[in-house]
PDB file of N, CA and C in Angstrom:
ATOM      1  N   UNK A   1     121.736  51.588  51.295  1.00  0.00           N
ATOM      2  CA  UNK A   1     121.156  52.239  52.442  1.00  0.00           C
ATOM      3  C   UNK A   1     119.686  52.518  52.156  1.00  0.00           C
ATOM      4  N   UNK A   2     118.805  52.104  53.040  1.00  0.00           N
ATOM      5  CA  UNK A   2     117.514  52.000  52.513  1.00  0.00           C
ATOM      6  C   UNK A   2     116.636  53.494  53.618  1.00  0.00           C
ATOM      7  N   UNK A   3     115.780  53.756  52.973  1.00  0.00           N
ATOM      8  CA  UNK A   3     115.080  55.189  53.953  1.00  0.00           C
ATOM      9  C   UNK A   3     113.834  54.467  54.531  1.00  0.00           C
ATOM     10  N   UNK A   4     113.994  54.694  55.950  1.00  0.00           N
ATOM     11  CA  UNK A   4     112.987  54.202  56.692  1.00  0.00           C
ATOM     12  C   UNK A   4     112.134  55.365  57.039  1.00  0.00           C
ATOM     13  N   UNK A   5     110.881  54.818  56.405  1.00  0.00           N
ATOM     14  CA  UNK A   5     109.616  55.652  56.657  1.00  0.00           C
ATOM     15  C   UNK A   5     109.287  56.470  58.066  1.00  0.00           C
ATOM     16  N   UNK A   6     108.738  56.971  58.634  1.00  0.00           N
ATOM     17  CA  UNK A   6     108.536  57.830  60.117  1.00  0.00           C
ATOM     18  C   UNK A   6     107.158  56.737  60.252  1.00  0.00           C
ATOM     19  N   UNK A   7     106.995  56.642  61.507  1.00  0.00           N
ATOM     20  CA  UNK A   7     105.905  55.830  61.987  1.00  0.00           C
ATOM     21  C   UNK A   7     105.055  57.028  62.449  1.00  0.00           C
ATOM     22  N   UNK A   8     103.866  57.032  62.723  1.00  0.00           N
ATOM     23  CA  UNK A   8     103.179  57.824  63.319  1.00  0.00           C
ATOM     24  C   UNK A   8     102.544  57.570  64.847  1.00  0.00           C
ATOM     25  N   UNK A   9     103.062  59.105  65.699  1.00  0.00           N
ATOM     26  CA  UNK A   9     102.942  58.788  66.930  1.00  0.00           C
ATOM     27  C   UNK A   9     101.554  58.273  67.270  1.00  0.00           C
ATOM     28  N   UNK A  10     101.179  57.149  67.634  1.00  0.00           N
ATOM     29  CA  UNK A  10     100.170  56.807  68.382  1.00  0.00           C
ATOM     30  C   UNK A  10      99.762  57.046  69.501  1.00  0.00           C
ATOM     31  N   UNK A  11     100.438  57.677  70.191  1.00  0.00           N
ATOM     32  CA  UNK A  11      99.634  58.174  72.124  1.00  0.00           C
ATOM     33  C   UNK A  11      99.329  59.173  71.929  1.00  0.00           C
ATOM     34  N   UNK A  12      98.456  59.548  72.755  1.00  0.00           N
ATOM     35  CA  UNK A  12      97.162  60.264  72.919  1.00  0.00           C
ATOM     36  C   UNK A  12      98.005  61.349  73.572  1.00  0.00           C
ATOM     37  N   UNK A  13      97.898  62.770  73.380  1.00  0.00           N
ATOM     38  CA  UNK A  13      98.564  63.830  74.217  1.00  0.00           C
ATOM     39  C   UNK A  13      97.402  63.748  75.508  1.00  0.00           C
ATOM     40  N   UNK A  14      98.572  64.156  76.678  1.00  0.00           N
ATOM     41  CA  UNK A  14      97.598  64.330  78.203  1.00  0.00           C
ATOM     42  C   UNK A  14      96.834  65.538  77.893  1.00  0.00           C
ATOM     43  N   UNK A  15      95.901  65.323  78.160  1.00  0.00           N
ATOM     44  CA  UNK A  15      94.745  66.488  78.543  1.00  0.00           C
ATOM     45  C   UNK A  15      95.242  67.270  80.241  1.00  0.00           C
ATOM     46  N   UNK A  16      94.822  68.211  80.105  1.00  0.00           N
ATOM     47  CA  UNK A  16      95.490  69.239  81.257  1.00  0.00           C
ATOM     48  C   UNK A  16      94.128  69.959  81.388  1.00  0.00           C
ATOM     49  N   UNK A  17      94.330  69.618  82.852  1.00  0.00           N
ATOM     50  CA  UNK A  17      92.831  70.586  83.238  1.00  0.00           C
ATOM     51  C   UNK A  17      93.371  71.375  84.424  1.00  0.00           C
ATOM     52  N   UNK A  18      93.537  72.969  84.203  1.00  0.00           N
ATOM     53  CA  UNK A  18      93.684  73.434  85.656  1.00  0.00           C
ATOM     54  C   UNK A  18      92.482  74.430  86.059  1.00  0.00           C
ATOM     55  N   UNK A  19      92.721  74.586  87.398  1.00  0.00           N
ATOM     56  CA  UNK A  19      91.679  75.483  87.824  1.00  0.00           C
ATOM     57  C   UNK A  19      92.512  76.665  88.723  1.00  0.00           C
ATOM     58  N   UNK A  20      92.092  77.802  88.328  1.00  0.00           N
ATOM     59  CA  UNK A  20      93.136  78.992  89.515  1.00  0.00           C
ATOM     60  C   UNK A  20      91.679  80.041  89.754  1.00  0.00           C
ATOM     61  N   UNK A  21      92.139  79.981  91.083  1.00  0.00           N
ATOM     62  CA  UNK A  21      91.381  81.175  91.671  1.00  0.00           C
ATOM     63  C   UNK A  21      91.622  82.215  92.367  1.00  0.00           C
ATOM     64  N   UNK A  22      90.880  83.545  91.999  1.00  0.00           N
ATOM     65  CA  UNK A  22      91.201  84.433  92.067  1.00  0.00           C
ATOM     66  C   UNK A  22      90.386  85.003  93.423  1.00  0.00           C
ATOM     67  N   UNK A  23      90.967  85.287  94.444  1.00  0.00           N
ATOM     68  CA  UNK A  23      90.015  85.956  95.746  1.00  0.00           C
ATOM     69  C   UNK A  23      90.156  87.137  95.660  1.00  0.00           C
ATOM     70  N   UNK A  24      89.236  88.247  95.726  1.00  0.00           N
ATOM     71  CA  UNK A  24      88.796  89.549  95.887  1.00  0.00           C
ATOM     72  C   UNK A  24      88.022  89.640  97.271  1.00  0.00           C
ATOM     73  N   UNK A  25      88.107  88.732  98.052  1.00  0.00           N
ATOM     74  CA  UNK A  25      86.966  88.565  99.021  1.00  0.00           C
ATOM     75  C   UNK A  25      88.389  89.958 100.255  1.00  0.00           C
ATOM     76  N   UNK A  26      89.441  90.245 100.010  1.00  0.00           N
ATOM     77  CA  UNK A  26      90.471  91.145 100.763  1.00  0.00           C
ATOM     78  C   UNK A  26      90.373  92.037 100.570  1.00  0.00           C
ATOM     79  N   UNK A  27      90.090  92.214  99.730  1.00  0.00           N
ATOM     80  CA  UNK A  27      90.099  93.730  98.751  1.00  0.00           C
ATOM     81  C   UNK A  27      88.442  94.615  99.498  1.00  0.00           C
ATOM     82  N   UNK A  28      87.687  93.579  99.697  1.00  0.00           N
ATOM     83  CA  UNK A  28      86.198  93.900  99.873  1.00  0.00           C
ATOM     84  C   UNK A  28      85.705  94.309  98.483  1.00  0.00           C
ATOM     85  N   UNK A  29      84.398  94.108  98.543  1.00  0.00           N
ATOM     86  CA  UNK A  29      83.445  94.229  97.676  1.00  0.00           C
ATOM     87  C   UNK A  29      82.864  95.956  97.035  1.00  0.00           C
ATOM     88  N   UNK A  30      83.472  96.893  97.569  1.00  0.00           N
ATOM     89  CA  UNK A  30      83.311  97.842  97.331  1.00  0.00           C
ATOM     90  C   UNK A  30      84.343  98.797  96.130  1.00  0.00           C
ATOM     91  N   UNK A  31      85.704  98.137  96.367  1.00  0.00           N
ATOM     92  CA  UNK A  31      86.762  98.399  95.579  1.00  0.00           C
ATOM     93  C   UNK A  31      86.853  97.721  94.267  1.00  0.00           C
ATOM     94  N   UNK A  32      86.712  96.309  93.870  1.00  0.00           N
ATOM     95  CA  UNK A  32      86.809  95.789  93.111  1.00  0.00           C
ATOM     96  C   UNK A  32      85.090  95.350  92.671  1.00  0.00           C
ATOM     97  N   UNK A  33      85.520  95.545  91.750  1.00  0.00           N
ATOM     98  CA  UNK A  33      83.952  95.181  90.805  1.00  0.00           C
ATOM     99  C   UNK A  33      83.875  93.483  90.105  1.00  0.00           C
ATOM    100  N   UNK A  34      83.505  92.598  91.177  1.00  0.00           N
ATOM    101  CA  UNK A  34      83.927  91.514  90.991  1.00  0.00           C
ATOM    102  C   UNK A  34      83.074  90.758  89.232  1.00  0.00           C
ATOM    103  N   UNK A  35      82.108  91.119  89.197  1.00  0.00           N
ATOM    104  CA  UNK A  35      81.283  91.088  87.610  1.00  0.00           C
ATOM    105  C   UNK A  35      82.051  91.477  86.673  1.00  0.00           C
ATOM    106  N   UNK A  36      82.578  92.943  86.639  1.00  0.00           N
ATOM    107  CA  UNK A  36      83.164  93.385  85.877  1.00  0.00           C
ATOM    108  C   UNK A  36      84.789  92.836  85.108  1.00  0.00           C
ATOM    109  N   UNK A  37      85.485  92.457  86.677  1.00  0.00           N
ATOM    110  CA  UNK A  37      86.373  91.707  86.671  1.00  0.00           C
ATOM    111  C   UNK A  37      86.608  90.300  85.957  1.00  0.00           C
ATOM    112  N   UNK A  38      85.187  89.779  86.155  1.00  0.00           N
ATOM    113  CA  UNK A  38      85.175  88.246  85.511  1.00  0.00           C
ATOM    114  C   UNK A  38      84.661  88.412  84.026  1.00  0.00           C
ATOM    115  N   UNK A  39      83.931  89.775  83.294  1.00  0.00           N
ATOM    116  CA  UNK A  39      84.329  90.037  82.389  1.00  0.00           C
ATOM    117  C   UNK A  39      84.878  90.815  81.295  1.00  0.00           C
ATOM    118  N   UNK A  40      86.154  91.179  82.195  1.00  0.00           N
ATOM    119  CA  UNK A  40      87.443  91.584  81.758  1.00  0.00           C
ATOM    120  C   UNK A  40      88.085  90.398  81.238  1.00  0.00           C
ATOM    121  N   UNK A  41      88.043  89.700  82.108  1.00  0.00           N
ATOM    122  CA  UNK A  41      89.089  88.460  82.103  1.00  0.00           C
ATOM    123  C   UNK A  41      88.717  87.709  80.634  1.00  0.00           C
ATOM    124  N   UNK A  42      86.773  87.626  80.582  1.00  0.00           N
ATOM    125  CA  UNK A  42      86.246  86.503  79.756  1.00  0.00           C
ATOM    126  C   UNK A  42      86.645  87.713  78.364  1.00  0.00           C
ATOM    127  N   UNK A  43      86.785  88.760  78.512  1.00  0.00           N
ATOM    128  CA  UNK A  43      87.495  89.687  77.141  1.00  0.00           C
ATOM    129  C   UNK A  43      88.412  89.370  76.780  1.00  0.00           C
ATOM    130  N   UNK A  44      89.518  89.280  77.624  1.00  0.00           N
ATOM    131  CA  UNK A  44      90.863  89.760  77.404  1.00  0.00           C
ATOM    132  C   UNK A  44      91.544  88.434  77.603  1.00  0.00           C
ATOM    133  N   UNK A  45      91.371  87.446  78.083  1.00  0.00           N
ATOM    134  CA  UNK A  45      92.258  86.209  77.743  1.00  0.00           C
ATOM    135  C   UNK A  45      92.359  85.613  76.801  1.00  0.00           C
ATOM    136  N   UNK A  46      93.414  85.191  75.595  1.00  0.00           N
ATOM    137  CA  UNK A  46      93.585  85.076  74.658  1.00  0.00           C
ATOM    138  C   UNK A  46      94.129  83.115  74.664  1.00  0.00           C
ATOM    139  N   UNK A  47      93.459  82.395  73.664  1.00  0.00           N
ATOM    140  CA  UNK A  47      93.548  81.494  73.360  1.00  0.00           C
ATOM    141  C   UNK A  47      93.891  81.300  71.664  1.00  0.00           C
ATOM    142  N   UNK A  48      94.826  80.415  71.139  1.00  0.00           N
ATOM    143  CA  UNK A  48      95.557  80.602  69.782  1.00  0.00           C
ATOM    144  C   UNK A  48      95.357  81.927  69.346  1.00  0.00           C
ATOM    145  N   UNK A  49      96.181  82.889  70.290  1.00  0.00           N
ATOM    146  CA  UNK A  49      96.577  84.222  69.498  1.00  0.00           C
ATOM    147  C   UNK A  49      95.317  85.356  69.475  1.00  0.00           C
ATOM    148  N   UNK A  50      94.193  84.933  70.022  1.00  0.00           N
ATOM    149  CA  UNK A  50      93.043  86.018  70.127  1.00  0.00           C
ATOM    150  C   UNK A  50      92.530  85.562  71.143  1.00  0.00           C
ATOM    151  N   UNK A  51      91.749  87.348  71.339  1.00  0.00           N
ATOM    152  CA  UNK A  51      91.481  87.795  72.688  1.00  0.00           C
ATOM    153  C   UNK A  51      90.283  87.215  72.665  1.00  0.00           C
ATOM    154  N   UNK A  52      89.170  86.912  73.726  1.00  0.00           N
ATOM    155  CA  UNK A  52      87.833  86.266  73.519  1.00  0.00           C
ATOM    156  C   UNK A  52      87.453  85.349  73.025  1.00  0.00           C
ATOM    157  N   UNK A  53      88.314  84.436  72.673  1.00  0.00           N
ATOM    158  CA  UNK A  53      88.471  83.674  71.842  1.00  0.00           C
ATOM    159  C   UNK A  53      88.405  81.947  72.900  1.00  0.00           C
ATOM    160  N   UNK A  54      87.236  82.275  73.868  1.00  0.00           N
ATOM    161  CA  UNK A  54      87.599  81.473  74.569  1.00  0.00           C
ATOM    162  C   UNK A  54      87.092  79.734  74.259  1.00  0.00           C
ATOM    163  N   UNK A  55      85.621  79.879  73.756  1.00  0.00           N
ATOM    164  CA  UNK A  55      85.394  78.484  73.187  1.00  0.00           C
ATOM    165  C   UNK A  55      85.194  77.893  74.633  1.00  0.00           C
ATOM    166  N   UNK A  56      85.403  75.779  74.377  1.00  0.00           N
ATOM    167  CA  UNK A  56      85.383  75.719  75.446  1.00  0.00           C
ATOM    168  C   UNK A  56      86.059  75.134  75.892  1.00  0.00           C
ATOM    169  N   UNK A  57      87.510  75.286  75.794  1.00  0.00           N
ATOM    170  CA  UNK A  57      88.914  75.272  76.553  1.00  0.00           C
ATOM    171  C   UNK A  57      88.600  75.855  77.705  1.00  0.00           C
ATOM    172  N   UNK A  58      88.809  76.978  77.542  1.00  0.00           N
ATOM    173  CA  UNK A  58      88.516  78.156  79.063  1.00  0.00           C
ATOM    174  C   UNK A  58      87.321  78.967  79.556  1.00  0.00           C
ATOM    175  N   UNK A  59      87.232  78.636  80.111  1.00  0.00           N
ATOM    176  CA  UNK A  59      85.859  78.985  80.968  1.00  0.00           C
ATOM    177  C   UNK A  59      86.245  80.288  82.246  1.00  0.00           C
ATOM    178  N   UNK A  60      85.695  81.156  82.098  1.00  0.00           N
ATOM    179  CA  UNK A  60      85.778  82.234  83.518  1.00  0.00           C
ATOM    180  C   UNK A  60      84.359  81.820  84.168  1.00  0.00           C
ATOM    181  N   UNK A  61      84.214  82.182  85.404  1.00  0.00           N
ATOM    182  CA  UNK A  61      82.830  82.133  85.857  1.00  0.00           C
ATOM    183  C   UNK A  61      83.040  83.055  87.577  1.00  0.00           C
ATOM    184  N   UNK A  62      82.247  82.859  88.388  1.00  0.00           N
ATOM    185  CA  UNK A  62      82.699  83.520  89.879  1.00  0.00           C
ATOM    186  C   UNK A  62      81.527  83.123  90.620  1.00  0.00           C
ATOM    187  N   UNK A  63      81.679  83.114  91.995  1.00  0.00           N
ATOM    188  CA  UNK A  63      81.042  83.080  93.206  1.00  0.00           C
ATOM    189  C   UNK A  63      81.242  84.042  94.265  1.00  0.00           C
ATOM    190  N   UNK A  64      80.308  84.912  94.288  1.00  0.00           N
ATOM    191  CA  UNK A  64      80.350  86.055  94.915  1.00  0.00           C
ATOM    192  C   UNK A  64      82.005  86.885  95.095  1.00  0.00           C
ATOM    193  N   UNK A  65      83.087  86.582  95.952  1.00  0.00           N
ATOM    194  CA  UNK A  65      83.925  87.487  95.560  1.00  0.00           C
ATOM    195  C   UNK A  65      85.164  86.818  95.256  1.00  0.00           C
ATOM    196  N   UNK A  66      85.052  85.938  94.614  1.00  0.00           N
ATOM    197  CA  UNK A  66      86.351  84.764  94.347  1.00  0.00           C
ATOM    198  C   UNK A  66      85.556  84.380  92.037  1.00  0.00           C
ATOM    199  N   UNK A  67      87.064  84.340  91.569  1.00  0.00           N
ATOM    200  CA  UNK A  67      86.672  84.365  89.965  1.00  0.00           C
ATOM    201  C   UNK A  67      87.313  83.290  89.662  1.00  0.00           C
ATOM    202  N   UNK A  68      86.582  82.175  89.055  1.00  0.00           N
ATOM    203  CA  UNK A  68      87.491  81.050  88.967  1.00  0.00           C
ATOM    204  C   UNK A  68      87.679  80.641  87.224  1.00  0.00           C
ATOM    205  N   UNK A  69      89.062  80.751  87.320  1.00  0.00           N
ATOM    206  CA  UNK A  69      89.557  80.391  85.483  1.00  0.00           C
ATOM    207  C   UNK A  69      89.591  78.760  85.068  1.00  0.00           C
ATOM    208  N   UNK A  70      89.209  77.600  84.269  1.00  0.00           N
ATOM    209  CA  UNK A  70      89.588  76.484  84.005  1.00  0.00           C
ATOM    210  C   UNK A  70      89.631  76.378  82.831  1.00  0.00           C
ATOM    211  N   UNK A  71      90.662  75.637  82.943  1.00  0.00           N
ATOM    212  CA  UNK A  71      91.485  75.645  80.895  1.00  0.00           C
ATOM    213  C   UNK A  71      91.731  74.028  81.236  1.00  0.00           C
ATOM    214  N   UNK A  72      91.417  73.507  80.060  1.00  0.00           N
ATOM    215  CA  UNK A  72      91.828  72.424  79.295  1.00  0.00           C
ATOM    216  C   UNK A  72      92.890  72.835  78.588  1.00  0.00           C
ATOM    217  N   UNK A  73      93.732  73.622  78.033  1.00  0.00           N
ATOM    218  CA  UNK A  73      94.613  74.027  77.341  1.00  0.00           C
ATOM    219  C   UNK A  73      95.958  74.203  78.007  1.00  0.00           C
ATOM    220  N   UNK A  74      97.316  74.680  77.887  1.00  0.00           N
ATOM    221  CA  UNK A  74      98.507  75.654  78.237  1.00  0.00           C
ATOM    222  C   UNK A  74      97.706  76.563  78.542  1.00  0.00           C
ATOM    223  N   UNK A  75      97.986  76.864  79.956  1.00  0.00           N
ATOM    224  CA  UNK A  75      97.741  78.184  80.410  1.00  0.00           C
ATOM    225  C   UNK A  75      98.462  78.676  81.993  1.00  0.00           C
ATOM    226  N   UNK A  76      98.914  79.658  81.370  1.00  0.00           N
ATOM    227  CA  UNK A  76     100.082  79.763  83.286  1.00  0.00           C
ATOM    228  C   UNK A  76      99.393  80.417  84.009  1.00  0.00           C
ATOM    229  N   UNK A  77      99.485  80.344  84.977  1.00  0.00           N
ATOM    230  CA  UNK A  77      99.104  81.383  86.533  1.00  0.00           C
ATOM    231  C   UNK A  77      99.761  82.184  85.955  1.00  0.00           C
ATOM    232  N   UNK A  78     100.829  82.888  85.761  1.00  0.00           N
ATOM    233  CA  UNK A  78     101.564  83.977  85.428  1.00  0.00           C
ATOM    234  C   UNK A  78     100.632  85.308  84.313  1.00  0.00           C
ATOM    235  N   UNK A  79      99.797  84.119  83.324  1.00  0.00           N
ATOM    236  CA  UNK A  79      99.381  85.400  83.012  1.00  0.00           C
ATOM    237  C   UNK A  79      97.732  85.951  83.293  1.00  0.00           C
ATOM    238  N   UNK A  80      97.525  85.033  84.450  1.00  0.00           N
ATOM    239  CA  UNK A  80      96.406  85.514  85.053  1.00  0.00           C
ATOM    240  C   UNK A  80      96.703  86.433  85.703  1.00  0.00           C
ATOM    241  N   UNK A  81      97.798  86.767  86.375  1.00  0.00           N
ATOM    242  CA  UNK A  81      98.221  87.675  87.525  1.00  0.00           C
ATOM    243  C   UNK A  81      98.507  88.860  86.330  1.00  0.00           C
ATOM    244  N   UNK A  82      99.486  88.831  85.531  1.00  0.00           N
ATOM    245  CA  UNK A  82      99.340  90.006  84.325  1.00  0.00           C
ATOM    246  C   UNK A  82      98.056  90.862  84.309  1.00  0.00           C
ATOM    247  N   UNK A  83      97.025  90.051  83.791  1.00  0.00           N
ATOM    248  CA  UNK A  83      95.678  90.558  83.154  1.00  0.00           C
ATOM    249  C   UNK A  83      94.565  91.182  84.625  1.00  0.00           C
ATOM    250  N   UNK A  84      95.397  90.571  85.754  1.00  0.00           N
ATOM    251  CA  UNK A  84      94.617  90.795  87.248  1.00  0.00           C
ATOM    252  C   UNK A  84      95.306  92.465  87.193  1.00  0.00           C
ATOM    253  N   UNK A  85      96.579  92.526  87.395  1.00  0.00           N
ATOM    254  CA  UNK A  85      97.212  93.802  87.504  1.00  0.00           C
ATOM    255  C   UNK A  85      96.671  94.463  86.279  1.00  0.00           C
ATOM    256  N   UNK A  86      96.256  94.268  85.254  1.00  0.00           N
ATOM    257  CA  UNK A  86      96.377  95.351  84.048  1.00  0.00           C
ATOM    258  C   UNK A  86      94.722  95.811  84.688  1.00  0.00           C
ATOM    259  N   UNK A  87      93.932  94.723  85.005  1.00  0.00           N
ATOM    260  CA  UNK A  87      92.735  95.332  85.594  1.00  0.00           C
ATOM    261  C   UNK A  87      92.674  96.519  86.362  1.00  0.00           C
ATOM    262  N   UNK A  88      93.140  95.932  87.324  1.00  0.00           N
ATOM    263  CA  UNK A  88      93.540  97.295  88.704  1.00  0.00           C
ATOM    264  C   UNK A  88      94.323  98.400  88.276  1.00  0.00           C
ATOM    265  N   UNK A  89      94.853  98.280  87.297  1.00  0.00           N
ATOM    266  CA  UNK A  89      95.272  99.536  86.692  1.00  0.00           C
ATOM    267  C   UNK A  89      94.614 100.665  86.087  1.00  0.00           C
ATOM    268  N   UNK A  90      93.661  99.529  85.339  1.00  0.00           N
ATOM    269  CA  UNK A  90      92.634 100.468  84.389  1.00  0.00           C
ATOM    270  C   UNK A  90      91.306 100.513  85.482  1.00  0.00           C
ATOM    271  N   UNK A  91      91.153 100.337  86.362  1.00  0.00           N
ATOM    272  CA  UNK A  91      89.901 100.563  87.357  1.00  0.00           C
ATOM    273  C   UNK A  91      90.962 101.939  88.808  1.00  0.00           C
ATOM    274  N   UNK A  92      92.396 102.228  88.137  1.00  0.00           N
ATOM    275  CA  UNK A  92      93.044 103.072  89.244  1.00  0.00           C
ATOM    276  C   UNK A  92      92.846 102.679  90.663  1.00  0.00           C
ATOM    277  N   UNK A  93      93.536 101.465  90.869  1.00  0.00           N
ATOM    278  CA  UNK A  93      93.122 100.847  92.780  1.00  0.00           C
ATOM    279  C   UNK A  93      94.369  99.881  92.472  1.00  0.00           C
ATOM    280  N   UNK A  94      95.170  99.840  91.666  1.00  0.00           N
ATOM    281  CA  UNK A  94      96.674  99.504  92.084  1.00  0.00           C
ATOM    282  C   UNK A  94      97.423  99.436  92.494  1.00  0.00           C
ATOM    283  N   UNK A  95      97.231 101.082  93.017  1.00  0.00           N
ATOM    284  CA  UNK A  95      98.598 102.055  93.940  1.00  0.00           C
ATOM    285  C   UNK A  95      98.051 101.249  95.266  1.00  0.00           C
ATOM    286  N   UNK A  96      96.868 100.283  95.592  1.00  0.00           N
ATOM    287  CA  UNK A  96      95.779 100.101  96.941  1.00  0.00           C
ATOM    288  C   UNK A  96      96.019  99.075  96.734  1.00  0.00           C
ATOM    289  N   UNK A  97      95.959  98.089  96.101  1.00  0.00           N
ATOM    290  CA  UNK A  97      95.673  96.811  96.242  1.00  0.00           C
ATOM    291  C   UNK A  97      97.252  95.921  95.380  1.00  0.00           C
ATOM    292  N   UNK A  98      97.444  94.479  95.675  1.00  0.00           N
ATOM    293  CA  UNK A  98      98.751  93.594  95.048  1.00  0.00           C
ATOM    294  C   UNK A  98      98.036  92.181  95.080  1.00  0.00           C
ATOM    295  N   UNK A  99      98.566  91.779  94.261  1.00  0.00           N
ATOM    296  CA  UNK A  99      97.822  90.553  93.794  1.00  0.00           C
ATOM    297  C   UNK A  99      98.996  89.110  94.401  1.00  0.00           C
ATOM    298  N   UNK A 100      98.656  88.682  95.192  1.00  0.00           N
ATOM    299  CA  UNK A 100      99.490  87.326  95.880  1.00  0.00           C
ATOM    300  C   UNK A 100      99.049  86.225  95.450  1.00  0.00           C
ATOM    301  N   UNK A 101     100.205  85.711  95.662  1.00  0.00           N
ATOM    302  CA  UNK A 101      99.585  84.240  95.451  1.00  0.00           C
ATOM    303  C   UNK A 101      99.977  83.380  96.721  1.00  0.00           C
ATOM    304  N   UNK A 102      98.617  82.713  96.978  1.00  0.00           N
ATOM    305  CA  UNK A 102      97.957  82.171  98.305  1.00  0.00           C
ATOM    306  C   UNK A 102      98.616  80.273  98.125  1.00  0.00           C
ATOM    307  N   UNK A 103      98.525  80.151  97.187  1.00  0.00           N
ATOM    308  CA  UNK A 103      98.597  78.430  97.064  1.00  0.00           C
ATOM    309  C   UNK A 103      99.302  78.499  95.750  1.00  0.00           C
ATOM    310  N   UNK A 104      99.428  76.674  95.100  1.00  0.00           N
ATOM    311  CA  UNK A 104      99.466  76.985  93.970  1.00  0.00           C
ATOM    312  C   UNK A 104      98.690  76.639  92.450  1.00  0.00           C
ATOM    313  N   UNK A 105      97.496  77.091  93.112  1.00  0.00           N
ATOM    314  CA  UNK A 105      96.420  77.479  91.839  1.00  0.00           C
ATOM    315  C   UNK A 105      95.350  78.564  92.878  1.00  0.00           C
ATOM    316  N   UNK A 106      95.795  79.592  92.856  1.00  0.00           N
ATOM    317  CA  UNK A 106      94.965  80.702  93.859  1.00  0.00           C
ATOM    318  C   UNK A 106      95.838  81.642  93.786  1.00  0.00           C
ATOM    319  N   UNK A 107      95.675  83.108  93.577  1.00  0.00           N
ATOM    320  CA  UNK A 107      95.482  84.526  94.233  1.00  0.00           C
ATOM    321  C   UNK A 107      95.015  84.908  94.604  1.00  0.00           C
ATOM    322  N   UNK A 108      95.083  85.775  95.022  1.00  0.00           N
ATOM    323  CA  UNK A 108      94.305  87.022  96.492  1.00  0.00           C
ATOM    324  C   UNK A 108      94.828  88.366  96.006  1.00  0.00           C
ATOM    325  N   UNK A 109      93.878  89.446  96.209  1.00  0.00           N
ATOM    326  CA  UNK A 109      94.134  90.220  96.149  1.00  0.00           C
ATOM    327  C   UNK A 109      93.552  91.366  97.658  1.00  0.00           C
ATOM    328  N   UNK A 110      95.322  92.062  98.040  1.00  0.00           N
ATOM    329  CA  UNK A 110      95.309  92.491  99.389  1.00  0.00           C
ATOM    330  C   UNK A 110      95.642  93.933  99.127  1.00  0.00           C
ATOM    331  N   UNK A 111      95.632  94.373 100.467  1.00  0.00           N
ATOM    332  CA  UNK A 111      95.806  95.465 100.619  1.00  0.00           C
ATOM    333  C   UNK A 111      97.371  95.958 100.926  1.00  0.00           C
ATOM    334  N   UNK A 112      97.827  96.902 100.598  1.00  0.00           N
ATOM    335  CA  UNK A 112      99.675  97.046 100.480  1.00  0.00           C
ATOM    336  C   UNK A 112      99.535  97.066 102.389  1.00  0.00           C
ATOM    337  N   UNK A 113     100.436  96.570 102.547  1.00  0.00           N
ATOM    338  CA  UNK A 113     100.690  96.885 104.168  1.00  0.00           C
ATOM    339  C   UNK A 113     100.052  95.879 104.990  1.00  0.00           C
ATOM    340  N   UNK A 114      98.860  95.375 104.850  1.00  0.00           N
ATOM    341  CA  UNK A 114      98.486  94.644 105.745  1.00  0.00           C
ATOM    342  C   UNK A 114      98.512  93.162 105.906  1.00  0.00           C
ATOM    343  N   UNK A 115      99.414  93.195 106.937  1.00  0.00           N
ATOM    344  CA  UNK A 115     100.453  91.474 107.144  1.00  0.00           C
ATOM    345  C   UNK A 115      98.987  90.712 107.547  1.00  0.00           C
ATOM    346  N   UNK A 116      98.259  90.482 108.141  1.00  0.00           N
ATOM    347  CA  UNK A 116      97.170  89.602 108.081  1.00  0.00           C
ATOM    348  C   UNK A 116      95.646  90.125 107.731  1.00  0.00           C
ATOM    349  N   UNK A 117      95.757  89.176 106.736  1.00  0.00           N
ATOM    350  CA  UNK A 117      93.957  89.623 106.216  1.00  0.00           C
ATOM    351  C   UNK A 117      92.996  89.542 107.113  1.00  0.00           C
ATOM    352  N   UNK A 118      93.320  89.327 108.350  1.00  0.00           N
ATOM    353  CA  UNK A 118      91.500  89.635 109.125  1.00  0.00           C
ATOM    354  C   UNK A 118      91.893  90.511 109.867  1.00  0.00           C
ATOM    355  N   UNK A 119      93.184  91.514 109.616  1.00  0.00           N
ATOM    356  CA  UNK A 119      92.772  92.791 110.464  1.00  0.00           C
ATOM    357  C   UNK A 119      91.987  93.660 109.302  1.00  0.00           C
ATOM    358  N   UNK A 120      91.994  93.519 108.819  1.00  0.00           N
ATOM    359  CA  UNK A 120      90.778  94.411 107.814  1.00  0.00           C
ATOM    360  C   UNK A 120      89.786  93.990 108.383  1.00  0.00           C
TER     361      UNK A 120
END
């Protein structure tokens, strides 16, 4: 019985590029501190196991009241919405505002109660 060596994988892993965005444009500009927000995010998102650690896998950036995340890496919507809520927690406008998701690479953040965003 003879031991056959392991070959080595030759294909290239897929590269993954997503983009998710975050709208504050519901919330209005007075409640949420949209600067501050985009760097919370560029703090506190963690890439191999540390926080800030962003390099240039992930990128935060924003346009007036919308924050847009893009990773070349694993990265879920799930824990953008985490780090969105832990925000609004620590800025106390939680109990006011819920973070939806609009599509699927987009949140919004609304107001509790109000079934369409242009009655605000």
């Amino acid at each position: 019985m003879a031991v056959v060596p392991k070959t080595k994988d030759t294909r290239q892993k897929k590269r993954i590029n997503r983009k998710y965005t975050i709208d504050c444009a519901a919330a209005g500009g007075k409640i949420v501190d949209v600067a501050a927000f985009e760097k919370y995010l560029h703090d506190m998102i963690k890439v191999d196991g540390k926080a800030g650690n962003l390099g240039t896998s992930v990128t935060v950036s924003r346009d007036k009241n919308k924050v847009f995340v893009v990773s070349t890496v694993a990265f879920q919507k799930r824990y953008l919405k985490y780090l969105t809520k832990k925000f609004l927690k620590k800025k106390m406008v939680r109990d006011f505002l819920r973070v939806i998701a609009t599509s699927k690479n987009a949140y919004e953040l609304r107001f509790f109660g109000a079934a369409d965003p242009t009655e605000l």
